[in-house]
Structures are given as C-alpha cells and as structure tokens.
N, C-alpha and C. Protein backbone atom coordinates (compact mmCIF):
# COMPACT_ATOMS: atom_id res chain seq x y z
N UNK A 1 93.00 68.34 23.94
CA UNK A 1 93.65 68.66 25.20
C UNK A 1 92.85 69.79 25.88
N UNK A 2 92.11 69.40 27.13
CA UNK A 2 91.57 70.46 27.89
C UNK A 2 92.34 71.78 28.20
N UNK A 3 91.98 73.39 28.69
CA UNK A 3 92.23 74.06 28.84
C UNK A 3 92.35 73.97 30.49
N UNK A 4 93.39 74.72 31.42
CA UNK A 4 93.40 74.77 32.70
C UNK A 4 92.29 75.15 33.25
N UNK A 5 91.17 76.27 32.46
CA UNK A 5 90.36 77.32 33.46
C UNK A 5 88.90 76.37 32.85
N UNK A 6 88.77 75.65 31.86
CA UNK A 6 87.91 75.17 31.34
C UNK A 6 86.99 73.70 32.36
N UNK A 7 85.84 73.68 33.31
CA UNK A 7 85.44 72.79 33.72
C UNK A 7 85.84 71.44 32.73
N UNK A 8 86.00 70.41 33.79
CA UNK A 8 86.42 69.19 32.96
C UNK A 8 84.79 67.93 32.72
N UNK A 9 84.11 68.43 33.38
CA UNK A 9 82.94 68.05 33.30
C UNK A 9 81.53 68.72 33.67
N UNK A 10 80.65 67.96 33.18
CA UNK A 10 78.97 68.80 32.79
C UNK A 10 78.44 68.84 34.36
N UNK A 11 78.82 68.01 34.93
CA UNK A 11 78.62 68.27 36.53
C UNK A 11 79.04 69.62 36.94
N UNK A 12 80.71 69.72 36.73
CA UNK A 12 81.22 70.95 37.39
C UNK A 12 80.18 72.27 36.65
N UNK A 13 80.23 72.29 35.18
CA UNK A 13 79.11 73.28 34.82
C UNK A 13 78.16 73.57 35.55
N UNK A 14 77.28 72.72 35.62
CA UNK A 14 76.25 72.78 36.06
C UNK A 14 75.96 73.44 37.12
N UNK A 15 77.14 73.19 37.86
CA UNK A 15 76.98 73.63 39.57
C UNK A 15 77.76 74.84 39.20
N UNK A 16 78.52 75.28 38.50
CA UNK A 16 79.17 76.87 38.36
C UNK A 16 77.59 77.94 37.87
N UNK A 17 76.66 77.34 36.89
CA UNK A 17 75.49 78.00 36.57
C UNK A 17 74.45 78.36 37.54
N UNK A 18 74.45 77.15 38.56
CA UNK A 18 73.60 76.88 39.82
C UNK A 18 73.78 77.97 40.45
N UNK A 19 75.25 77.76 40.56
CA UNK A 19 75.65 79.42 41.72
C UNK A 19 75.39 80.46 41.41
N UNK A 20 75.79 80.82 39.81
CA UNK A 20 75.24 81.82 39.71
C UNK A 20 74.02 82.40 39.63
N UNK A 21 73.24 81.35 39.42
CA UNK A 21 71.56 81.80 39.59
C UNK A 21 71.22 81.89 40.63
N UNK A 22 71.61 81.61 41.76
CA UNK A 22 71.16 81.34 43.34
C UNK A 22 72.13 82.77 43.97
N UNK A 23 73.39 83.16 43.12
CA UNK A 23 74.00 84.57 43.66
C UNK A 23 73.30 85.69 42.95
N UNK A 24 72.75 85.31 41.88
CA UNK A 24 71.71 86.42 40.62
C UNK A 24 70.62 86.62 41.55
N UNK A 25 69.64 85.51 41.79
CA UNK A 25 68.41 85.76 42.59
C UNK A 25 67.93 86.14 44.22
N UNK A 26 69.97 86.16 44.82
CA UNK A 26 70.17 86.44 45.68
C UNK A 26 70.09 88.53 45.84
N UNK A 27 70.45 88.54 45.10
CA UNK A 27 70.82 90.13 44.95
C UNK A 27 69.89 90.51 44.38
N UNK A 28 68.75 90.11 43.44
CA UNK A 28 67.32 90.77 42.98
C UNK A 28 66.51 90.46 44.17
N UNK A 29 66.52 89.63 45.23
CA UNK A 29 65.58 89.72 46.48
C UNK A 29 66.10 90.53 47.21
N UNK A 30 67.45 90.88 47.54
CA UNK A 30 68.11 91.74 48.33
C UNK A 30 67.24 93.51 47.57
N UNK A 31 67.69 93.33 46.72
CA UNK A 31 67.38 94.65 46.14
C UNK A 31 65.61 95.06 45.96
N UNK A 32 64.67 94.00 45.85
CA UNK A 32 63.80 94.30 46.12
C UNK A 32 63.22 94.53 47.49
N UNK A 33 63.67 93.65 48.57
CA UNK A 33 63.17 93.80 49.70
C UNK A 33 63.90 95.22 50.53
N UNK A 34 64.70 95.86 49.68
CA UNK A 34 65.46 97.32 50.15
C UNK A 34 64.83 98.12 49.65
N UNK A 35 64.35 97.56 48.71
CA UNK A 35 63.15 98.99 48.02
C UNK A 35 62.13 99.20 48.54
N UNK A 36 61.25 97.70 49.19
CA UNK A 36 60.12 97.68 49.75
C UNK A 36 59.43 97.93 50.84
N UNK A 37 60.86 97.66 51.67
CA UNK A 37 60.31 97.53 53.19
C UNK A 37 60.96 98.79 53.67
N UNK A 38 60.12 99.69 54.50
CA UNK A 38 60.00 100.41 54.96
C UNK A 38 60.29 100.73 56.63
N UNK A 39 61.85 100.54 57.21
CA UNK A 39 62.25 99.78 58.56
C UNK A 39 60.92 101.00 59.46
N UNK A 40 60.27 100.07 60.48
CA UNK A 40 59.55 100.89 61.43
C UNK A 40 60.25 101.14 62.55
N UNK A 41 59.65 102.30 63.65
CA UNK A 41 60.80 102.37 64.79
C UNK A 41 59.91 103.21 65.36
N UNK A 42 60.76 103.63 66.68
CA UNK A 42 59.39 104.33 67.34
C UNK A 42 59.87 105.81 67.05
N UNK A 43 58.83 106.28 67.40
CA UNK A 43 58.99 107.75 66.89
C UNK A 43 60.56 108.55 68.10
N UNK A 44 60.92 109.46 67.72
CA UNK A 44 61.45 110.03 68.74
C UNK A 44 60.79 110.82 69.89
N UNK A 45 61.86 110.72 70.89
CA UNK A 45 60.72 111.02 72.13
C UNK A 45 60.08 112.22 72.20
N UNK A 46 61.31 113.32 71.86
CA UNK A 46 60.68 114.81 71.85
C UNK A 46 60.52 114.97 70.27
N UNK A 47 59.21 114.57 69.68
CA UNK A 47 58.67 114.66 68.66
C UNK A 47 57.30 114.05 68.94
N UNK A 48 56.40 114.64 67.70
CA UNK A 48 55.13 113.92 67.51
C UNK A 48 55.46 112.84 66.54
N UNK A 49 54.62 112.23 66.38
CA UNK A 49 54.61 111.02 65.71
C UNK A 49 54.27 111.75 64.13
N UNK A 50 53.75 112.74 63.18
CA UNK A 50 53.76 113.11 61.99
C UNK A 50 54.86 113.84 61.73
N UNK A 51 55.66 114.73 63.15
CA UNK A 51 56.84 115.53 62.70
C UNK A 51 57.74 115.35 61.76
N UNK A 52 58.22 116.16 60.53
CA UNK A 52 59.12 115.99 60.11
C UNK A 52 60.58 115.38 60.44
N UNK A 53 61.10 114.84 60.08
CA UNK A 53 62.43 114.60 60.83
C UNK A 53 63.75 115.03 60.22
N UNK A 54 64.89 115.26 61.20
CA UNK A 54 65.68 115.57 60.15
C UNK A 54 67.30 115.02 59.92
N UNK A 55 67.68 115.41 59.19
CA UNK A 55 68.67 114.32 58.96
C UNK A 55 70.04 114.42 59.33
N UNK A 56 70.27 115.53 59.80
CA UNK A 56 71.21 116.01 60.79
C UNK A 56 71.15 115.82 62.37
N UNK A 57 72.17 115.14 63.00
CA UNK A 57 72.01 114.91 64.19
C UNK A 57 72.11 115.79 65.48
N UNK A 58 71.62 115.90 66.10
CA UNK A 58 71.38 116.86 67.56
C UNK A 58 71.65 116.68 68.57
N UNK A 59 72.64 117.24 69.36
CA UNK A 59 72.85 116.69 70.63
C UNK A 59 71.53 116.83 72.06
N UNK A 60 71.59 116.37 72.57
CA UNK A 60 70.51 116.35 73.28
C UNK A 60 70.33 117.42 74.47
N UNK A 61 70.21 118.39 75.13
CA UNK A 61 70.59 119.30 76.21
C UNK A 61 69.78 119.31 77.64
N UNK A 62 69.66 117.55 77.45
CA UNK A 62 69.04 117.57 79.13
C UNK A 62 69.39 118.15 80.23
C-alpha cells in the first residue's frame, strides 16, 4: 500500500529530481554571476572618475 507523500511513479520522480537540479543550478549561476559581475554606471557628476565614493547619502545643495 503506497504512502500519501510518496510519488506513485518513476516519471513523477524523475521530474521532482529534474527540478531540483534546474532550482540547484539555478542559484549556483545566480550566486556566481553576483560575485562576478561588477554593475558599471557612470561616475557621479560632481566627482572624478577615480574618487573614492561613499556610502552615505548626500543631499545635493544646488
């Protein structure tokens, strides 16, 4: 007698393993391409382009 939570066939397996390898290799590309890529942008206006930047925000006093 089958169990309620237990797939009733090697099909349904199969495709429960599928997902999880395709949600596994989903989140190791996520996590590598967050490590890697480096978002570009333009510099700020009243700054040079090597300036430090900082991480506190500034209101502007045009």
């Amino acid at each position: 007698m089958p169990r309620h939570g237990a797939p009733h066939l090697p099909l349904e397996r199969a495709r429960r393993r599928l997902a999880a390898g395709l949600l596994g290799a989903g989140a190791l590309a996520a996590t590598l391409l967050t490590a890697l890529v480096t978002p570009v942008g333009p510099p700020a206006p009243d700054r040079g382009p090597d300036a430090a930047s900082s991480d506190v925000a500034q209101l502007s006093r045009d």
